[in-house]
C-alpha atoms as a PDB file:
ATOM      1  CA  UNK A   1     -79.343-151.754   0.953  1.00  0.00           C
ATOM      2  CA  UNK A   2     -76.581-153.990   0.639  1.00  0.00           C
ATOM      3  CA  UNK A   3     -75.579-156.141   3.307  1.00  0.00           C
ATOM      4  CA  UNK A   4     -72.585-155.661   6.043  1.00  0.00           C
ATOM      5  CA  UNK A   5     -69.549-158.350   5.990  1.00  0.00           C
ATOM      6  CA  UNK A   6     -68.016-158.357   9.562  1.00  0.00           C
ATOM      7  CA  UNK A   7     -64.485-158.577   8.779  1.00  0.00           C
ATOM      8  CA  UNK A   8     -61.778-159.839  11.880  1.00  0.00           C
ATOM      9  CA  UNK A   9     -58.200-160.090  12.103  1.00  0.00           C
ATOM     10  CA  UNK A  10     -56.442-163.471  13.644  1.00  0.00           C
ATOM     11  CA  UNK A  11     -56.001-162.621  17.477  1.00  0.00           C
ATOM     12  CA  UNK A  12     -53.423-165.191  17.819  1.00  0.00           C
ATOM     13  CA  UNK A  13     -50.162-163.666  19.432  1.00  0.00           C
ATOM     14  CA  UNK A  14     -46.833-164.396  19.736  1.00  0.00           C
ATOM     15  CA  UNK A  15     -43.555-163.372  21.921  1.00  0.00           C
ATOM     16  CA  UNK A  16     -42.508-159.751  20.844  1.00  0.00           C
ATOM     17  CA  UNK A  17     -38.960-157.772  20.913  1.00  0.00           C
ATOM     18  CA  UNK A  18     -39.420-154.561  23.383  1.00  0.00           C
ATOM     19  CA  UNK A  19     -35.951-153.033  22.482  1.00  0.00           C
ATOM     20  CA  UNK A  20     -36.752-149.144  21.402  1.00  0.00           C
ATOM     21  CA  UNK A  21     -35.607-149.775  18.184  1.00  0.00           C
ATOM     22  CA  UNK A  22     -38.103-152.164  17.349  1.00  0.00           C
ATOM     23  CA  UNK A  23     -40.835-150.455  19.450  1.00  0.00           C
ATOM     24  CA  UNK A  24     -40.221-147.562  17.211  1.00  0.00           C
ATOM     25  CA  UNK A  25     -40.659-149.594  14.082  1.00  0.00           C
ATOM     26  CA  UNK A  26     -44.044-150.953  15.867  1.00  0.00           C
ATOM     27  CA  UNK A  27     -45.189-147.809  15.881  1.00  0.00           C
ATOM     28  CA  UNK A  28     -44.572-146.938  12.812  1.00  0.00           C
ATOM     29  CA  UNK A  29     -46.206-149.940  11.044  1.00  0.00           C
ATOM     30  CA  UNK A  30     -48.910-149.730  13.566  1.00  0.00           C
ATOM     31  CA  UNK A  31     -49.783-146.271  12.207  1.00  0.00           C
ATOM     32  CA  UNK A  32     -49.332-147.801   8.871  1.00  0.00           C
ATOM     33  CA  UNK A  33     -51.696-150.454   9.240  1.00  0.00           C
ATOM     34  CA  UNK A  34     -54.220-147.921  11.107  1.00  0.00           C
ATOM     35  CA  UNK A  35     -54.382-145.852   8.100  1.00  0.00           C
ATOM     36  CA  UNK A  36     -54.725-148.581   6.002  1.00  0.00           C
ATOM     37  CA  UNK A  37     -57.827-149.787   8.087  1.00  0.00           C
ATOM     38  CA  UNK A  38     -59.299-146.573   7.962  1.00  0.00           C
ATOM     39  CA  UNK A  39     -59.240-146.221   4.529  1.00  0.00           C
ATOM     40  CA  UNK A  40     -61.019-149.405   4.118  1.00  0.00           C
ATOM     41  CA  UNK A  41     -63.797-148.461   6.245  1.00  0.00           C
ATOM     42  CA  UNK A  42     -63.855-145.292   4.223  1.00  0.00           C
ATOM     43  CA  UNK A  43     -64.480-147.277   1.415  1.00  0.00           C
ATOM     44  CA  UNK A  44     -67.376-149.442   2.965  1.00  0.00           C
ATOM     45  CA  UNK A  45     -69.233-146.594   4.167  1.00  0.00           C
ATOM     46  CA  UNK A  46     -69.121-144.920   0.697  1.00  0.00           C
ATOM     47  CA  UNK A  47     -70.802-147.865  -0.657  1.00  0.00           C
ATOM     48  CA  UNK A  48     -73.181-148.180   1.463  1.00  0.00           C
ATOM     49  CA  UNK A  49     -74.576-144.224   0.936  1.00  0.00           C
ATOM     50  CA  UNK A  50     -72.955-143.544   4.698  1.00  0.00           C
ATOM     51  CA  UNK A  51     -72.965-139.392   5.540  1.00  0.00           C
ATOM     52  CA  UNK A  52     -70.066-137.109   5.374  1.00  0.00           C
ATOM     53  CA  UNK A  53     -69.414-136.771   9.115  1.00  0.00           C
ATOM     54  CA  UNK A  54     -68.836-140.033   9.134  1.00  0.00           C
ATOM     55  CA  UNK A  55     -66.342-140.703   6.133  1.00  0.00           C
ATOM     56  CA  UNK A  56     -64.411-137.678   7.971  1.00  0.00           C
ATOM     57  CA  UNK A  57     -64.838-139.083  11.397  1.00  0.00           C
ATOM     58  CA  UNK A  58     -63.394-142.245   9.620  1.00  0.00           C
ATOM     59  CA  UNK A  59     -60.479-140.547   7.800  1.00  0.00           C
ATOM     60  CA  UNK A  60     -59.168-139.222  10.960  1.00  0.00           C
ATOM     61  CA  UNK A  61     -56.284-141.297  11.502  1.00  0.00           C
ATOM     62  CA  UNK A  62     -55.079-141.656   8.375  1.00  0.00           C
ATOM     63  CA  UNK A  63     -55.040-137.741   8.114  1.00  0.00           C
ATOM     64  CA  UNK A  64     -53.103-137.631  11.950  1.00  0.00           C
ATOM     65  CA  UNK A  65     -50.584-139.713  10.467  1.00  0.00           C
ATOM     66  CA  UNK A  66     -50.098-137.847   7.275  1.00  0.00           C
ATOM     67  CA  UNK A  67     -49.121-134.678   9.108  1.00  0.00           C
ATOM     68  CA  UNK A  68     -46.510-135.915  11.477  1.00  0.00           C
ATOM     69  CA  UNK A  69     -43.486-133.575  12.378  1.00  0.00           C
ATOM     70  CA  UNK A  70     -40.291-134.452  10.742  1.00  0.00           C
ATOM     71  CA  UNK A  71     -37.522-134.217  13.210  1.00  0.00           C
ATOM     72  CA  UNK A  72     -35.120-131.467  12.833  1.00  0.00           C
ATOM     73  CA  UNK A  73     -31.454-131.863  11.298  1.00  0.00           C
ATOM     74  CA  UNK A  74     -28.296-129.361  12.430  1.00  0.00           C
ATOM     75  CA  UNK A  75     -26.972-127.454  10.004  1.00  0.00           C
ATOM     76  CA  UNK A  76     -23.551-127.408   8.622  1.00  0.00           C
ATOM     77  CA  UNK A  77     -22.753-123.525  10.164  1.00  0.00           C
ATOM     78  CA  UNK A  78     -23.958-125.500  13.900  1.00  0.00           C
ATOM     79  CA  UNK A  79     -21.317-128.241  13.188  1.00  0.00           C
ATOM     80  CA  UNK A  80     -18.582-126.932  12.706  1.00  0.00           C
ATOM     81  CA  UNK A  81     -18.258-123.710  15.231  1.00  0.00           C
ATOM     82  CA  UNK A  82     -16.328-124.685  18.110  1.00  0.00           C
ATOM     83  CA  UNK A  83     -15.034-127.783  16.473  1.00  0.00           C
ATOM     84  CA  UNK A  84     -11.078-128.803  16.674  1.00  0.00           C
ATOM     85  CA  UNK A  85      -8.825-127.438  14.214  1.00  0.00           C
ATOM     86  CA  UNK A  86      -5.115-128.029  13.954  1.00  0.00           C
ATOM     87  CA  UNK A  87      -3.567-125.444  11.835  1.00  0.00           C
ATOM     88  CA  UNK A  88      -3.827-121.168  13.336  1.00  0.00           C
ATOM     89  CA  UNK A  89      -5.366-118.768  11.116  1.00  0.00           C
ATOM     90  CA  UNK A  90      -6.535-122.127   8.629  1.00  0.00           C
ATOM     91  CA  UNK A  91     -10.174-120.907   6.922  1.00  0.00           C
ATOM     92  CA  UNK A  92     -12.905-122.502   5.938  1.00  0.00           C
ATOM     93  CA  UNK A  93     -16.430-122.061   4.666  1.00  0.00           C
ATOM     94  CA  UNK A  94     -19.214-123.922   5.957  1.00  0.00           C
ATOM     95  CA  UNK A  95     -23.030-122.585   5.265  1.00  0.00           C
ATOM     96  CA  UNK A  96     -22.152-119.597   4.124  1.00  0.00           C
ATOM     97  CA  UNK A  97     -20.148-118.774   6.994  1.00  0.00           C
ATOM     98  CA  UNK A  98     -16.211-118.420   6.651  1.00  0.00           C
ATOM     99  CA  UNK A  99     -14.616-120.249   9.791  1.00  0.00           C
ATOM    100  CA  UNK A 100     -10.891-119.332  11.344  1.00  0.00           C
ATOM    101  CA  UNK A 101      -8.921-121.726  13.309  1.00  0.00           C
ATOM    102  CA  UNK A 102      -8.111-119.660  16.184  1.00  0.00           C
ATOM    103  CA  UNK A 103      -6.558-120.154  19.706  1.00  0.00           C
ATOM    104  CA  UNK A 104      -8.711-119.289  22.758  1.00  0.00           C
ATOM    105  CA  UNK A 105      -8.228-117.918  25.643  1.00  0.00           C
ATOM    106  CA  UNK A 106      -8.175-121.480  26.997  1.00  0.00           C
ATOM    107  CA  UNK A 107      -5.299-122.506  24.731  1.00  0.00           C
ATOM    108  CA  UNK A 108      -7.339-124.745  22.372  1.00  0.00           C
ATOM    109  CA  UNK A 109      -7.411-124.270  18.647  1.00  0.00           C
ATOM    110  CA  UNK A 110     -11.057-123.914  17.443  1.00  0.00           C
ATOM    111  CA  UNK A 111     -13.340-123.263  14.553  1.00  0.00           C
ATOM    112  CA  UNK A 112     -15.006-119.597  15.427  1.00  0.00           C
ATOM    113  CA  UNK A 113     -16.654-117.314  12.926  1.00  0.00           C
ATOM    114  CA  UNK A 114     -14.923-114.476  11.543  1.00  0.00           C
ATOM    115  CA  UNK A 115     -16.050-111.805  13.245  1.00  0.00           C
ATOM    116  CA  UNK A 116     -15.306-113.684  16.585  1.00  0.00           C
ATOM    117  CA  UNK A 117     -12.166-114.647  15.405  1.00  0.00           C
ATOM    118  CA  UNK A 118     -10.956-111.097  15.047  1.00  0.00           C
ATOM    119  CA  UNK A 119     -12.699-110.472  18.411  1.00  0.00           C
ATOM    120  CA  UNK A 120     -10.865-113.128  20.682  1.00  0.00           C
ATOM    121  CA  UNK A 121      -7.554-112.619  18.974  1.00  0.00           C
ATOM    122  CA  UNK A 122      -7.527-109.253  19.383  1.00  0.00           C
ATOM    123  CA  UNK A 123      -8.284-109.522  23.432  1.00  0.00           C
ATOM    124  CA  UNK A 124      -5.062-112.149  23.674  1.00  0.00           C
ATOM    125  CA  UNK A 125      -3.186-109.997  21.840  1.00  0.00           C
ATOM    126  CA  UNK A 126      -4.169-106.646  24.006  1.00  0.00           C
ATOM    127  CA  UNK A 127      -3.590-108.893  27.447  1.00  0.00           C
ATOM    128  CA  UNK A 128      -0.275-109.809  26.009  1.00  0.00           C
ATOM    129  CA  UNK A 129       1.044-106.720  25.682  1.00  0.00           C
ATOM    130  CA  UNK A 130      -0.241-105.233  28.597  1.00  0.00           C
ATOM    131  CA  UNK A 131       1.916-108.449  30.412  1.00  0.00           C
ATOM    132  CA  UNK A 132       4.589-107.675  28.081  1.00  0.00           C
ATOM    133  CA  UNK A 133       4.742-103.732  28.984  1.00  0.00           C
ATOM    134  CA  UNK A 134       4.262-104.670  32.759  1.00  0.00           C
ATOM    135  CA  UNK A 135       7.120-107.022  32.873  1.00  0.00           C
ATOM    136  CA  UNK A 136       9.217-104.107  30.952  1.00  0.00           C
ATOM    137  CA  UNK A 137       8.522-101.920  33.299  1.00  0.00           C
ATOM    138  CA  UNK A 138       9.291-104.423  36.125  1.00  0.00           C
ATOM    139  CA  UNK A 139      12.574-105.038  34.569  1.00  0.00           C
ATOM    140  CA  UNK A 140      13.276-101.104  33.791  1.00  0.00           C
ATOM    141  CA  UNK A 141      12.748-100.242  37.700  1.00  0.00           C
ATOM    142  CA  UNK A 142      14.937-103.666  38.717  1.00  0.00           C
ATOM    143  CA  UNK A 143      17.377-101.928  36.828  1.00  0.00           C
ATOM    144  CA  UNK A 144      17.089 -98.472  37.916  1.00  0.00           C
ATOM    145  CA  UNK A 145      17.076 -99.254  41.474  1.00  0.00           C
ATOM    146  CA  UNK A 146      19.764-101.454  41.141  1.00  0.00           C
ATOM    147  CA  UNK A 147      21.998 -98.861  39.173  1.00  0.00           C
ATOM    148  CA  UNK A 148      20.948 -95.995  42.487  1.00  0.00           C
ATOM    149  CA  UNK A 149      22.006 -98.815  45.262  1.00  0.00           C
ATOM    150  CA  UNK A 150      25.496 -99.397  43.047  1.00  0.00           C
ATOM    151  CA  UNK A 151      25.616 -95.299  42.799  1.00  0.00           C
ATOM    152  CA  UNK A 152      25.093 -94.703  46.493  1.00  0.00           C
ATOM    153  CA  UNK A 153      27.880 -97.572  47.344  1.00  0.00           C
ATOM    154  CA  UNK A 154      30.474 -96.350  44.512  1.00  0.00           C
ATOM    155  CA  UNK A 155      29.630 -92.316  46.474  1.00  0.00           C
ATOM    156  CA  UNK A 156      30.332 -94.096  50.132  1.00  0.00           C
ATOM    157  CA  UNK A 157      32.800 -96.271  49.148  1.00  0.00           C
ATOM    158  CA  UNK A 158      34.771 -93.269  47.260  1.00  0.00           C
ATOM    159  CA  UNK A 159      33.614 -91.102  49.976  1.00  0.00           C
ATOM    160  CA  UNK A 160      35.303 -93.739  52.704  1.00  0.00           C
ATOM    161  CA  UNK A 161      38.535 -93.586  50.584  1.00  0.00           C
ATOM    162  CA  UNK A 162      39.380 -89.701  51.008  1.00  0.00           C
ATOM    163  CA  UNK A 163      38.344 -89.645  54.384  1.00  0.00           C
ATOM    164  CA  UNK A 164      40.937 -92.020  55.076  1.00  0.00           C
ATOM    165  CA  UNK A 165      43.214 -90.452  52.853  1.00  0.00           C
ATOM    166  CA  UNK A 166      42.767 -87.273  54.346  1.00  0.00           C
ATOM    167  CA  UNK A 167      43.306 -88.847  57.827  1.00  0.00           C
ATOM    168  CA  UNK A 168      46.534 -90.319  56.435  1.00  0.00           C
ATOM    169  CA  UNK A 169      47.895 -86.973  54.805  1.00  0.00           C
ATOM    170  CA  UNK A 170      47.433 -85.530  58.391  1.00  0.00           C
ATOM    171  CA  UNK A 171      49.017 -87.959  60.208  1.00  0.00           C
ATOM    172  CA  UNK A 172      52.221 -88.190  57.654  1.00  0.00           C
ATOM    173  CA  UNK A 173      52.098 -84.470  58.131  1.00  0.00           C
ATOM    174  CA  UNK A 174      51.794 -84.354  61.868  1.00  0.00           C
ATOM    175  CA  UNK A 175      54.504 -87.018  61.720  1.00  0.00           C
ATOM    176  CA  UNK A 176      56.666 -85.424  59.773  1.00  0.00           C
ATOM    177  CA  UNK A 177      56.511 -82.138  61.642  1.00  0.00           C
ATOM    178  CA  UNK A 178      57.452 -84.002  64.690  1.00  0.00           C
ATOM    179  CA  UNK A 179      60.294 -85.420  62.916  1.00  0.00           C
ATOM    180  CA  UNK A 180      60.902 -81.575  61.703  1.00  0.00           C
ATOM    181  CA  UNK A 181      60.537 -80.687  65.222  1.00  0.00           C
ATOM    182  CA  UNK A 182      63.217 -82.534  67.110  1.00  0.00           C
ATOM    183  CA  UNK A 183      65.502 -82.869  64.229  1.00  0.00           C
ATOM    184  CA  UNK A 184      65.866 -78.946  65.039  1.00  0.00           C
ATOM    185  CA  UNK A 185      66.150 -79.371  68.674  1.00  0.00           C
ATOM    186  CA  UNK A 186      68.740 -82.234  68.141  1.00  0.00           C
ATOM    187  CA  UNK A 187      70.528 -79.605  65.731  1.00  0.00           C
ATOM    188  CA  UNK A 188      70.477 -76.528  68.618  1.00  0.00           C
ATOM    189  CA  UNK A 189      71.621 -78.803  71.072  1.00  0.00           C
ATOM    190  CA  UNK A 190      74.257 -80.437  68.877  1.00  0.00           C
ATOM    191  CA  UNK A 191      75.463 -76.652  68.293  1.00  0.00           C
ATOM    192  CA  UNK A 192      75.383 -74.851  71.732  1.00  0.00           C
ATOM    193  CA  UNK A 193      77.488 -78.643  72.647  1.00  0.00           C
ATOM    194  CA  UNK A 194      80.020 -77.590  69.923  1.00  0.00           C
ATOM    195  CA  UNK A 195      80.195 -73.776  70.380  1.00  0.00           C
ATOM    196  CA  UNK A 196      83.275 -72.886  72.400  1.00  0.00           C
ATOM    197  CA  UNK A 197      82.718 -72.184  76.095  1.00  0.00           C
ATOM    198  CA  UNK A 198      82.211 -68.457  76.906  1.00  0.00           C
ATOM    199  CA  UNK A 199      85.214 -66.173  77.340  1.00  0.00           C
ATOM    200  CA  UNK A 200      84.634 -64.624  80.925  1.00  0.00           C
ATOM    201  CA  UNK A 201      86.699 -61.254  81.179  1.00  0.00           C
ATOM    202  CA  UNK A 202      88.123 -60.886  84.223  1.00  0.00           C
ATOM    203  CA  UNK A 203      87.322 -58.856  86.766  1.00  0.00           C
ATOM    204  CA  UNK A 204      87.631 -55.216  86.775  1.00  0.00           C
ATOM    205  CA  UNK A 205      88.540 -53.998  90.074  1.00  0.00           C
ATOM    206  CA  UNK A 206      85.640 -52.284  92.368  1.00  0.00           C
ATOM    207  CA  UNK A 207      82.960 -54.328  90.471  1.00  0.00           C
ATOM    208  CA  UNK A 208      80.400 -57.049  91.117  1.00  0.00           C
ATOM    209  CA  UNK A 209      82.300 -60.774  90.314  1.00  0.00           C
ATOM    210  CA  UNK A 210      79.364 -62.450  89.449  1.00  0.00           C
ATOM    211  CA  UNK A 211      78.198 -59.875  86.692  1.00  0.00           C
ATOM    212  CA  UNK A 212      79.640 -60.428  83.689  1.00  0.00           C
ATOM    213  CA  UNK A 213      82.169 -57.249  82.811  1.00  0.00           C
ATOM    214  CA  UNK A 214      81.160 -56.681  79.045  1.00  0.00           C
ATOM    215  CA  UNK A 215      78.375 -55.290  80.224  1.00  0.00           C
ATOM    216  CA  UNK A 216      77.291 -52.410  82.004  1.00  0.00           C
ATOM    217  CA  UNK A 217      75.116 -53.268  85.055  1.00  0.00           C
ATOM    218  CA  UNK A 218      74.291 -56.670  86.059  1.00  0.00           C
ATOM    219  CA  UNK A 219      74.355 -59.479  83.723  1.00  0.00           C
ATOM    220  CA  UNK A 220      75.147 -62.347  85.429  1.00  0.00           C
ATOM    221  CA  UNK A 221      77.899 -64.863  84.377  1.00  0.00           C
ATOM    222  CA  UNK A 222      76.493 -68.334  83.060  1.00  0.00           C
ATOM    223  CA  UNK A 223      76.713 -70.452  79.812  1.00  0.00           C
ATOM    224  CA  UNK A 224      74.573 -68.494  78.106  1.00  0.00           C
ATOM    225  CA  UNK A 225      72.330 -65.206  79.350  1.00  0.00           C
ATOM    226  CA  UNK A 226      69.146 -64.144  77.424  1.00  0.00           C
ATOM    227  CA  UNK A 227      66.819 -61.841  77.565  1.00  0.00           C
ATOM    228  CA  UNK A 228      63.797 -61.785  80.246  1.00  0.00           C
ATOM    229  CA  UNK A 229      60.643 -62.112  78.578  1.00  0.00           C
ATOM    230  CA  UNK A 230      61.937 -62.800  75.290  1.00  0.00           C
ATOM    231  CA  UNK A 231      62.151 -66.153  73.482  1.00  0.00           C
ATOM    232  CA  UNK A 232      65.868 -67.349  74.953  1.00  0.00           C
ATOM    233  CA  UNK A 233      65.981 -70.429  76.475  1.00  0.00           C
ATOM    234  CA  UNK A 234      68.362 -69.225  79.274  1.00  0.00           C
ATOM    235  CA  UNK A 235      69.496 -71.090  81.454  1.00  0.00           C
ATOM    236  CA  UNK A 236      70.280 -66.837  82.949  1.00  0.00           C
ATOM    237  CA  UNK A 237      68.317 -63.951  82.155  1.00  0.00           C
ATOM    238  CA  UNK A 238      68.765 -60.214  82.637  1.00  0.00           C
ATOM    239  CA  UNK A 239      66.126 -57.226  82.635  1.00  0.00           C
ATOM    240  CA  UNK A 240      67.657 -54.926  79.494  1.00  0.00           C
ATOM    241  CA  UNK A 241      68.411 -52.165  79.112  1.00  0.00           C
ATOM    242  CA  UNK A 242      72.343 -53.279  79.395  1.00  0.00           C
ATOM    243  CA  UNK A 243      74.989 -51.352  77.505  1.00  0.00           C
ATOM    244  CA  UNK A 244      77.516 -53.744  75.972  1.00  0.00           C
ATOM    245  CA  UNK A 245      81.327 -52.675  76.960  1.00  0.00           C
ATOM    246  CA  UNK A 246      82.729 -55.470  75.810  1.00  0.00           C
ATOM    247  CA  UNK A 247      82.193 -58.241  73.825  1.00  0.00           C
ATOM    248  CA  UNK A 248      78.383 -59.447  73.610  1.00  0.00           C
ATOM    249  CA  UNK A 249      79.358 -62.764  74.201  1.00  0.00           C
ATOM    250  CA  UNK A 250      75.349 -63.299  74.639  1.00  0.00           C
ATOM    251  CA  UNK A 251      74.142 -62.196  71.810  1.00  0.00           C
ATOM    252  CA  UNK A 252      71.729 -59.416  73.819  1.00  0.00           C
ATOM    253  CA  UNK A 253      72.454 -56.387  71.051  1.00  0.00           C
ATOM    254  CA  UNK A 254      70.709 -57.627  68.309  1.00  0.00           C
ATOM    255  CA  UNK A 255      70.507 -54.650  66.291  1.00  0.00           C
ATOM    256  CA  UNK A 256      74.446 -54.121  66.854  1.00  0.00           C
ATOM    257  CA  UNK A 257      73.548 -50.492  68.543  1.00  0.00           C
ATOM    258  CA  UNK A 258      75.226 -50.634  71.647  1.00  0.00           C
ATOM    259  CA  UNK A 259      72.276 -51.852  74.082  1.00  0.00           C
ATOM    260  CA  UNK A 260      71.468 -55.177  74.871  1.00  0.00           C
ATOM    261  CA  UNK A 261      67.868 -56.050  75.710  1.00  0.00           C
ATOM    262  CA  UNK A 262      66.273 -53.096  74.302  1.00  0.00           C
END
């Protein structure tokens, strides 16, 4: 059997860099050299007739190290979904996936899939015109209740106006009928002034000298006699019947018949 060479490395040392980078490197070098080292044992063993178990046992590292997991890499459909964009509606295709700038609900212009594209468009547009058919109606009712309140004040205001020119009409008219009124009186006084004093005849003989003598009975002798109970303003009255005999000086036989006072 042959004989066993004791193979040793240098153990000197030396000052070594910790930063991760280099740690990293260590590691991976270390494994490196690990593998390496087990391979050579592998190949002492075989030469010296050692047993399977312990070639395997041997091999161990090297096979640890072979089957290392690889780190994982994003795809291109990750990097680019929620990215920046600058133009709206600008497309793109990234992993087969077809990308649309769009503007979120946020404001900002982003990459989104298609599908979600569509989707958050579709909700801005529908809140935009359920703001836009709010305000309309806002505005429609300022309107309508502002054209009622200028209504209502055109109907008082107009309503105001022929009241008061109703109340004007009536006093004009009340006015004028007072005018009417004592324009007539001025007119019967300015005519009983300018009629001609009565004629009294003279006294008959055996009769009453204060009744006048164109009439039969009583009638008393004044500046003017009227009726009693009629509409005369006197200042004398008689109680008719009276027969006119003379002249009716009064004016007591209005319907020329003979009898004053009837």
């Amino acid at each position: 059997m042959p004989g066993f060479h004791n193979f040793s490395l240098p153990s000197s040392r030396r000052q070594e860099d910790t930063s991760p980078a280099v740690s990293s490197l260590r590691k991976g070098t270390s494994k490196a050299k690990g593998a390496g080292a087990a391979a050579a044992v592998v190949l002492l063993l075989a030469g010296c007739g050692a047993p399977q178990a312990a070639l395997t046992s041997a091999a161990g590292p090297a096979t640890d190290a072979a089957s290392a997991t690889p780190t994982a890499t994003p795809t291109a459909s990750a990097r680019v979904a929620n990215t920046p964009c600058t133009a709206v509606n600008a497309q793109q295709v990234a992993g087969g996936t077809s990308y649309v700038c769009t503007k979120d609900e946020s404001g900002r212009l982003v990459w989104l899939e298609a599908a979600e594209s569509k989707r958050v468009t579709d909700k801005i547009a529908a809140a935009e015109a359920a703001k836009a058919a709010a305000d309309k109606a806002a505005a429609e009712k300022a309107a309508a209740d502002k054209a009622a309140a200028d209504k209502a004040a055109a109907d008082k205001a107009a309503a105001d106006k022929a009241a008061a020119d109703a109340a004007a009409a009536q006093q004009a008219a009340e006015a004028k009928a007072a005018q009417e009124a004592a324009a007539k009186a001025a007119a019967e006084a300015a005519a009983k002034a300018a009629a001609p004093p009565a004629r009294v005849a003279p006294a008959v003989p055996g009769t009453n000298p204060g009744c006048d003598p164109n009439y039969s009975g009583c009638v008393p002798i004044a500046s003017d006699v009227d009726c009693a109970g009629g509409s005369g303003n006197g200042p004398a009255y008689v109680r008719g019947p009276v027969q006119v005999i003379g002249r009716d000086i009064y004016g007591l036989d209005a319907d020329h018949d003979g009898v004053g006072c009837e």
